[in-house]
C-alpha atoms as a PDB file:
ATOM      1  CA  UNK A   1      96.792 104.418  95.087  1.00  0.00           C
ATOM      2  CA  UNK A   2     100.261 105.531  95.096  1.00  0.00           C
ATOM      3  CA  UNK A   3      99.113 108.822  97.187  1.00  0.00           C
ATOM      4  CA  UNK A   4      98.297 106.718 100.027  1.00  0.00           C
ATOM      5  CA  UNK A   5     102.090 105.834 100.289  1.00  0.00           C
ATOM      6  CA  UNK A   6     102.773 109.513  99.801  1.00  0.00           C
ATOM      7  CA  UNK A   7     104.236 108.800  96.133  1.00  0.00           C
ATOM      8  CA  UNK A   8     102.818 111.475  94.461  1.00  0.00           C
ATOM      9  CA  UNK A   9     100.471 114.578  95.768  1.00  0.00           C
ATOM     10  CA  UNK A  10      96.841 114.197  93.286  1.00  0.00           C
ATOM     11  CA  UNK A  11      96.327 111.887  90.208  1.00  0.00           C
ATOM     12  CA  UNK A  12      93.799 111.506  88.020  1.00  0.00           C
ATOM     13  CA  UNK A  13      91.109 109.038  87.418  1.00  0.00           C
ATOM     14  CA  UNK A  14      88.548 107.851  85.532  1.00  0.00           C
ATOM     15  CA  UNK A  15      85.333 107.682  87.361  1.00  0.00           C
ATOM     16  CA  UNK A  16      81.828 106.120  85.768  1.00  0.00           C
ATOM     17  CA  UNK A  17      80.487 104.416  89.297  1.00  0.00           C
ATOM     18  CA  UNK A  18      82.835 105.326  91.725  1.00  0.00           C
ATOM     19  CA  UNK A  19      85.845 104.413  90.659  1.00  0.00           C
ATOM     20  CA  UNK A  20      87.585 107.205  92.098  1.00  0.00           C
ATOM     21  CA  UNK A  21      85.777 108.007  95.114  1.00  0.00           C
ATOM     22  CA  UNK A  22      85.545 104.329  96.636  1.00  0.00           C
ATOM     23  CA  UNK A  23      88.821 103.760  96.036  1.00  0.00           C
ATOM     24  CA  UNK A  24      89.688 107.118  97.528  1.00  0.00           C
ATOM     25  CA  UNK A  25      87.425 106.172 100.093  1.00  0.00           C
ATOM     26  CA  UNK A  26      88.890 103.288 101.579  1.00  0.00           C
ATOM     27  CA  UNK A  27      92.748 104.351 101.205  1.00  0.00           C
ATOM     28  CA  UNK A  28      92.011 107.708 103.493  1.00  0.00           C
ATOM     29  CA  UNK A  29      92.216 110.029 100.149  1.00  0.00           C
ATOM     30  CA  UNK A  30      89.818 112.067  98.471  1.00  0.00           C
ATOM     31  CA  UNK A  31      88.570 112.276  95.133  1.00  0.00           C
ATOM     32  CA  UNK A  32      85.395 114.542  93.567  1.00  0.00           C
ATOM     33  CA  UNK A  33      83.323 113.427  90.188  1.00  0.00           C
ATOM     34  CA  UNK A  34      82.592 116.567  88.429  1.00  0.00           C
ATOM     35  CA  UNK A  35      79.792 117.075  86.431  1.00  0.00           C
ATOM     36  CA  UNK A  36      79.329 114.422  83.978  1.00  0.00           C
ATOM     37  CA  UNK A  37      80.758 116.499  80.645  1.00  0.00           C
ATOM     38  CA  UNK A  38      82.589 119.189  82.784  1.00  0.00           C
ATOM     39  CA  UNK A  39      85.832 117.341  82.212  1.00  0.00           C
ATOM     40  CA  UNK A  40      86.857 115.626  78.618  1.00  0.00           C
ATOM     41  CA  UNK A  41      87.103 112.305  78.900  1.00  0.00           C
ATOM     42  CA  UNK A  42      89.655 111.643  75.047  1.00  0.00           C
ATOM     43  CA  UNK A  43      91.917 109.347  75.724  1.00  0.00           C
ATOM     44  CA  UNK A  44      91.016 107.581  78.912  1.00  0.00           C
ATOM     45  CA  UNK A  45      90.042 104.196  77.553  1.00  0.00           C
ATOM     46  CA  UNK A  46      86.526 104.039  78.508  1.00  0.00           C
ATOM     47  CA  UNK A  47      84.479 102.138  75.891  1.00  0.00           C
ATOM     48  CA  UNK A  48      81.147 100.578  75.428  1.00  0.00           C
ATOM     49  CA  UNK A  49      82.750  97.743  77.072  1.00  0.00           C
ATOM     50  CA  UNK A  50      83.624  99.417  80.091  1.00  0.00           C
ATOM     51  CA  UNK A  51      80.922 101.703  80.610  1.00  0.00           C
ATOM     52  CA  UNK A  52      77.956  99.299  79.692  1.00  0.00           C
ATOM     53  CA  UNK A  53      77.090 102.228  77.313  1.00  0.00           C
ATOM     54  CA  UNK A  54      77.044 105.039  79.995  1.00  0.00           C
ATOM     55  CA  UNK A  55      80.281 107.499  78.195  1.00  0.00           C
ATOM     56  CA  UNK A  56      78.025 110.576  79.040  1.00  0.00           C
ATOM     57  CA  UNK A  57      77.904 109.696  82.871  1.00  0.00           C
ATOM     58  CA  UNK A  58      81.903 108.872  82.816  1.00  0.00           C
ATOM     59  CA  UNK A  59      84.323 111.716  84.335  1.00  0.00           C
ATOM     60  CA  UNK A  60      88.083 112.651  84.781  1.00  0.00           C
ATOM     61  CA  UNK A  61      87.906 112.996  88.573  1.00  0.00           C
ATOM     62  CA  UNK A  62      90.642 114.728  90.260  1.00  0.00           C
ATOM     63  CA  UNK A  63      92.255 112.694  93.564  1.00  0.00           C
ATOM     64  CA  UNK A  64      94.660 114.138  96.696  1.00  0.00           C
ATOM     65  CA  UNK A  65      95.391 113.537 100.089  1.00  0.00           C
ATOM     66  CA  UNK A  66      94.226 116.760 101.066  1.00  0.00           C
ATOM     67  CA  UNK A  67      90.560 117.752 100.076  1.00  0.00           C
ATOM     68  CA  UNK A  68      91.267 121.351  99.886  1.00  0.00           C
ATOM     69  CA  UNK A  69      93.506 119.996  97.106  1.00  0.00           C
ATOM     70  CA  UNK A  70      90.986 119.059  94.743  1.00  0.00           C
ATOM     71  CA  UNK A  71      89.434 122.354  93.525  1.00  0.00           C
ATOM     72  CA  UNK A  72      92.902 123.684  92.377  1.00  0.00           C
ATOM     73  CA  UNK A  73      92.904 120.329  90.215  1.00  0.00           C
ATOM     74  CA  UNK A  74      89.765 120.675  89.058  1.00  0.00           C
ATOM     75  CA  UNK A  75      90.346 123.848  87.547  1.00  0.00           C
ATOM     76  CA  UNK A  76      93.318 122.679  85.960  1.00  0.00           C
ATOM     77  CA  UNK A  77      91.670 120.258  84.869  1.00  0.00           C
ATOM     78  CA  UNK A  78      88.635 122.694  83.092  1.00  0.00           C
ATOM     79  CA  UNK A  79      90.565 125.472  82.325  1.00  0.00           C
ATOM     80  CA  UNK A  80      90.481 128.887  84.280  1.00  0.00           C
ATOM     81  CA  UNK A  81      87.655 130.265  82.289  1.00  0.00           C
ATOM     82  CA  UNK A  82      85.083 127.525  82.825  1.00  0.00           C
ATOM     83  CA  UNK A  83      85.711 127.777  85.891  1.00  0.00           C
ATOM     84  CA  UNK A  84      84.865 131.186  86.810  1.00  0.00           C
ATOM     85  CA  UNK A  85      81.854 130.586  84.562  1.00  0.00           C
ATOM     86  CA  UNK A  86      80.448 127.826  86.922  1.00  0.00           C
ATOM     87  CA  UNK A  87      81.315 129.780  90.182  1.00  0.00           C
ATOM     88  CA  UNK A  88      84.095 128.039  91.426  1.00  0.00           C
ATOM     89  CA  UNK A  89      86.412 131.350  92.310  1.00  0.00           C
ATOM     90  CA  UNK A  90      83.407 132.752  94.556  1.00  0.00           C
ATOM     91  CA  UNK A  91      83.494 131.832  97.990  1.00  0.00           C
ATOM     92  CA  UNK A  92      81.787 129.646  99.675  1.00  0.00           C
ATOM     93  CA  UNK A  93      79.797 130.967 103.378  1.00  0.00           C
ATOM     94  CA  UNK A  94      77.754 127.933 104.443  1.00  0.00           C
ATOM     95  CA  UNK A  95      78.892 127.977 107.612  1.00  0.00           C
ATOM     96  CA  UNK A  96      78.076 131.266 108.221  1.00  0.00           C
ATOM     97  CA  UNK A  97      74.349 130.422 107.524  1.00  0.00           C
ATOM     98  CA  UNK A  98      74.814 126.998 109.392  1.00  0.00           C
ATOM     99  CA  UNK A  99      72.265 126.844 112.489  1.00  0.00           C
ATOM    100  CA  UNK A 100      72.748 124.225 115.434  1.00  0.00           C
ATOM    101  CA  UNK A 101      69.678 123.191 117.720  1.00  0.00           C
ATOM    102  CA  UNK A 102      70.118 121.045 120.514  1.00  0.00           C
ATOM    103  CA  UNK A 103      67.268 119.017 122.421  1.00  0.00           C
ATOM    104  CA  UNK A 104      68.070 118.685 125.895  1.00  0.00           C
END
C-alpha cells in the first residue's frame, strides 16, 4: 500500500473478493471494483489457481487516497468512449433528491 505512505497518488489492483477494497479499507484509501468485464484483466496473473475458477468475476480496480480520484482512473482505465457510453461524464444529483426525516 505504498499510497498510504504517500509514495505514489492511485495504483492498480487486481480485485476477485476484495482484494482491493479491504486492503484499501483498512490503510484509510479507497479503491472501486468495476463491473466484472468493464476492465481487461490480460496480464494480471489471475489463474484458475487464484480465482478458484471465478476469471469472469475478477477486475482491474482502480485505488487513491482521494475518492474523487477514482473515476478519472477508471476512465483511463476503459477508455473515454466506454465511458460516456455507460454514463460516467453525466452528473450525478442525489443529493438534490436526498430527503431527511427526523423523529423527535
Amino acid at each position: 500500500m505504498s499510497q498510504s505512505c504517500c509514495c505514489t497518488p492511485f495504483s492498480l489492483c487486481a480485485d476477485l473478493r476484495g482484494g482491493a477494497r479491504t486492503p484499501a479499507a483498512l490503510c484509510g484509501l479507497f479503491a472501486h471494483k468495476p463491473t466484472a468485464g468493464l476492465t481487461r484483466c490480460v496480464g494480471i496473473g489471475l489463474g484458475d489457481h487464484h480465482s478458484g475458477g471465478r476469471e469472469e468475476l475478477a477486475a482491474v480496480s482502480p485505488m487513491a487516497r482521494h475518492a474523487g480520484d477514482l473515476g478519472a482512473l477508471l476512465e483511463v482505465l476503459i477508455g473515454r468512449e466506454k465511458a460516456s457510453s455507460i454514463g460516467m461524464d453525466e452528473e450525478v444529483r442525489l443529493l438534490l433528491q436526498l430527503q431527511l426525516f427526523v423523529l423527535l
